[in-house]
N, C-alpha and C. Protein backbone atom coordinates (compact mmCIF):
# COMPACT_ATOMS: atom_id res chain seq x y z
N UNK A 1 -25.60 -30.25 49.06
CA UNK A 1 -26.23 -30.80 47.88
C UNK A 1 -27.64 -30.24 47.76
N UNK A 2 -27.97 -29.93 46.47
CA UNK A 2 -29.39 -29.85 46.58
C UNK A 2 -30.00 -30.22 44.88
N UNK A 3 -31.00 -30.88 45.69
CA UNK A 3 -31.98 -31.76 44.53
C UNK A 3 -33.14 -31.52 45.27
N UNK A 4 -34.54 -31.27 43.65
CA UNK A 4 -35.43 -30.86 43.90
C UNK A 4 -35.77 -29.59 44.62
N UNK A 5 -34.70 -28.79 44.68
CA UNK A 5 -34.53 -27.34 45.25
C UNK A 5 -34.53 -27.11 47.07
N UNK A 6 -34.22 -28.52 47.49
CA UNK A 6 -34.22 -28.50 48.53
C UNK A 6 -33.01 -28.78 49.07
N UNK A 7 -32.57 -27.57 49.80
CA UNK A 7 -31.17 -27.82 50.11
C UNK A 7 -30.72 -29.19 51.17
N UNK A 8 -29.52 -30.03 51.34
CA UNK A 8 -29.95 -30.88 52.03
C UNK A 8 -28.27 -31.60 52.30
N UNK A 9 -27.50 -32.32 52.62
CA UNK A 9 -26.59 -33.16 53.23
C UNK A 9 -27.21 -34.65 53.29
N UNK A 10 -26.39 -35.30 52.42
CA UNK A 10 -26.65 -36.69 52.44
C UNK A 10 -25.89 -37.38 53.20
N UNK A 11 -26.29 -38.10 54.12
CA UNK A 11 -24.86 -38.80 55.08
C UNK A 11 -25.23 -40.48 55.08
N UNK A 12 -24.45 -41.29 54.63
CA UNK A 12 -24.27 -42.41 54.06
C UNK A 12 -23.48 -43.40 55.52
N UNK A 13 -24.69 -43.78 56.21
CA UNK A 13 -24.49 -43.94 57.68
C UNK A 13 -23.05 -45.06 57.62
N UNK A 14 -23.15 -46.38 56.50
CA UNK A 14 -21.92 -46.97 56.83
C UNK A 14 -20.42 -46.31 56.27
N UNK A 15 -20.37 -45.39 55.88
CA UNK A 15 -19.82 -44.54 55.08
C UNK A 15 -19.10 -43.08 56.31
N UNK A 16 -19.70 -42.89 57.19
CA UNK A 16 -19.78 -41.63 58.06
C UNK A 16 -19.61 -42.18 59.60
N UNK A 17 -18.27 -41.93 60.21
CA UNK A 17 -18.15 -42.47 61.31
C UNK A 17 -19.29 -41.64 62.52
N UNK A 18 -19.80 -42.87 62.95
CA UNK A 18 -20.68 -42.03 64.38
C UNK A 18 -22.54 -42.10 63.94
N UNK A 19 -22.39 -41.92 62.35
CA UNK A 19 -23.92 -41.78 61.43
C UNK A 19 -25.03 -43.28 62.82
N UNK A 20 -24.32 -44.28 62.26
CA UNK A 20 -25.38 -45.12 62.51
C UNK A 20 -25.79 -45.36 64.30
N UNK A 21 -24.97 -44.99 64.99
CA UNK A 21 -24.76 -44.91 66.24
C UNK A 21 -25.68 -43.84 66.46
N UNK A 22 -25.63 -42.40 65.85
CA UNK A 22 -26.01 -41.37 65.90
C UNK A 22 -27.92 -41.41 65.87
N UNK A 23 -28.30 -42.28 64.77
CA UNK A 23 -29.68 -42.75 64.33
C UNK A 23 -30.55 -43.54 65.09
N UNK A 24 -29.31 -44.37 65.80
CA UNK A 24 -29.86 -45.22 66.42
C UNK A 24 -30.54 -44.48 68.03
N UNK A 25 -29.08 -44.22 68.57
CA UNK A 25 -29.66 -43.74 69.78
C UNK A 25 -30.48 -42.25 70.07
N UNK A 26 -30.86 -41.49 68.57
CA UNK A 26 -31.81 -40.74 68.73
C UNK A 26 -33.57 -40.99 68.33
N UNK A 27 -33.27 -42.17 67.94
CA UNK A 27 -34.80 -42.88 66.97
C UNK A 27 -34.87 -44.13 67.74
N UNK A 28 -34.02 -44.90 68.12
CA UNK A 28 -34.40 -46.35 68.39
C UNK A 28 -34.47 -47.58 67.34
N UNK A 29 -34.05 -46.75 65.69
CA UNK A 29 -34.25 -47.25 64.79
C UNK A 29 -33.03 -47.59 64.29
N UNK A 30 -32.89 -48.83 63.13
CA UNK A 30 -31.11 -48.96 62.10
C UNK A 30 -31.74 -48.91 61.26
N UNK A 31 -33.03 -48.79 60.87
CA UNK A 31 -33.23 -48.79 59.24
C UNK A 31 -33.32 -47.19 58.56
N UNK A 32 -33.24 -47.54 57.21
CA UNK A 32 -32.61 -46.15 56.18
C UNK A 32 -33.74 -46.33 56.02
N UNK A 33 -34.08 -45.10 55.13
CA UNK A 33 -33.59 -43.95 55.25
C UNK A 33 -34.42 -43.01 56.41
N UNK A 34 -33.99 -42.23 57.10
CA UNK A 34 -34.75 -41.16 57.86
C UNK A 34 -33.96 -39.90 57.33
N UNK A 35 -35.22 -38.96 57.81
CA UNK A 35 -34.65 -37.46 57.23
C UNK A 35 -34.28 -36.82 58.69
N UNK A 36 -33.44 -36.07 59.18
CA UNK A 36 -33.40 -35.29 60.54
C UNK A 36 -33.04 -33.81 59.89
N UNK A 37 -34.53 -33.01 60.13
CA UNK A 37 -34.95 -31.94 59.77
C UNK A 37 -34.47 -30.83 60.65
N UNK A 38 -33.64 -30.13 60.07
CA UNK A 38 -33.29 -28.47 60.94
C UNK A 38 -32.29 -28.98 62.22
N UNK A 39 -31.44 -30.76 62.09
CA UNK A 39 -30.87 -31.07 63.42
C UNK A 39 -31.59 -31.33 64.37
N UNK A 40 -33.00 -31.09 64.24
CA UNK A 40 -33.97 -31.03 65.84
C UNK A 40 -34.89 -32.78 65.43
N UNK A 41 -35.59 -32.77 64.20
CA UNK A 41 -36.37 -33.75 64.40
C UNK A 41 -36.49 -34.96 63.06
N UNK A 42 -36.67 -36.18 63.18
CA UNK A 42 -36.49 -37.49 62.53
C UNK A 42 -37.59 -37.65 61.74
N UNK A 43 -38.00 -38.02 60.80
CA UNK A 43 -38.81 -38.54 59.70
C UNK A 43 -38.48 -39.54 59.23
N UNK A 44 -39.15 -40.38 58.89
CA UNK A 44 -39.06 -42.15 58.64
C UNK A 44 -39.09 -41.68 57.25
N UNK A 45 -38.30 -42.12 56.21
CA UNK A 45 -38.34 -41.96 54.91
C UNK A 45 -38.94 -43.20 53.85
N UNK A 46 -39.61 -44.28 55.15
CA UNK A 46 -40.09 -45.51 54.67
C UNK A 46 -41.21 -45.77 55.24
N UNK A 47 -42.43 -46.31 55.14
CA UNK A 47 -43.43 -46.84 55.44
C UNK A 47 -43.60 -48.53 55.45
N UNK A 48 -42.95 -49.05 57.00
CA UNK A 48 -43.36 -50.48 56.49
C UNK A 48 -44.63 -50.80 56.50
N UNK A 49 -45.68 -50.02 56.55
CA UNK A 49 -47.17 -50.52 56.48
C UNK A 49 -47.23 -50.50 55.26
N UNK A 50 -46.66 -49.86 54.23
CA UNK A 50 -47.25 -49.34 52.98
C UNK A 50 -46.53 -50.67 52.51
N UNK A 51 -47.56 -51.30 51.18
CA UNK A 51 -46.92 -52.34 50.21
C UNK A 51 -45.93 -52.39 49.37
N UNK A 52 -45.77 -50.82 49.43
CA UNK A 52 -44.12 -50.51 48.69
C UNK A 52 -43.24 -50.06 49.91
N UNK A 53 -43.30 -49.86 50.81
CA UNK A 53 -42.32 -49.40 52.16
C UNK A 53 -42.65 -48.03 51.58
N UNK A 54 -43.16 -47.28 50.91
CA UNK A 54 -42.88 -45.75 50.76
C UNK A 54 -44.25 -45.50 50.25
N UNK A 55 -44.75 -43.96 50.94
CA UNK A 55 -45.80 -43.31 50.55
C UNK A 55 -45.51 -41.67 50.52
N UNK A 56 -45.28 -41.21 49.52
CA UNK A 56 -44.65 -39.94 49.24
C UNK A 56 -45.63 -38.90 49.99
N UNK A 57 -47.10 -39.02 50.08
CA UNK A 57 -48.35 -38.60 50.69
C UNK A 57 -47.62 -38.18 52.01
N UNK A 58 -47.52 -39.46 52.78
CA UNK A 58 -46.98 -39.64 54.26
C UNK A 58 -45.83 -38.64 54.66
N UNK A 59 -44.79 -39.17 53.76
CA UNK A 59 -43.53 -38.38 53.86
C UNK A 59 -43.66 -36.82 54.04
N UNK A 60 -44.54 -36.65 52.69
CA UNK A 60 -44.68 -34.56 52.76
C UNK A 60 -45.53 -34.20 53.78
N UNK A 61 -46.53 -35.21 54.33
CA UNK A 61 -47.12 -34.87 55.98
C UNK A 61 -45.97 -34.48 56.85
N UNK A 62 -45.79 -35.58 56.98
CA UNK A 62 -44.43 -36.08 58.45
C UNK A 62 -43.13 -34.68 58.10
N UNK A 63 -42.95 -34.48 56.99
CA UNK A 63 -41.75 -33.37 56.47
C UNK A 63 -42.78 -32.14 56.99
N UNK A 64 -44.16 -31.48 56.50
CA UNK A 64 -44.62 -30.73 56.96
C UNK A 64 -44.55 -30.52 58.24
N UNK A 65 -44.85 -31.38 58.88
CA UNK A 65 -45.30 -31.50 60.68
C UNK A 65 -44.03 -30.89 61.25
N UNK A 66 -43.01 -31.55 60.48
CA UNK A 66 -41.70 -31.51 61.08
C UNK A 66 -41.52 -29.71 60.80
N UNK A 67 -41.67 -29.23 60.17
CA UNK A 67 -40.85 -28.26 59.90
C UNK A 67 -42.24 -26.85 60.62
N UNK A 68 -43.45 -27.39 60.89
CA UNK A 68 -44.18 -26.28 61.47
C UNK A 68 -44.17 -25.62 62.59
């Protein structure tokens, strides 16, 4: 799939046998959404500090970091 020109695989953890198992025991985390960049590394796609759970700012950091 790709949206916003970024190529990408959406996997719909209750939907995808192994997904949530998979999230869990590589993050420590069950909450959605995270991004796992290139197979190697996790990005929180939510901010619970932030008053909306999401800071798009944060995200294109954490996506940068990830991919340098």
């Amino acid at each position: 799939m790709v949206a916003n020109q970024v190529p990408h695989d959406e996997i719909l953890i209750d939907q995808e046998a192994g997904a949530a198992e998979k999230l869990e025991s590589e993050t420590g985390k069950q909450a959605v959404p995270f991004i796992l960049v290139d197979g190697k590394k996790w990005v929180r796609g939510y901010h619970r500090e932030e008053r909306s759970r999401f800071s798009g700012s944060k995200l294109l950091a954490e996506l940068r970091e990830a991919v340098a």
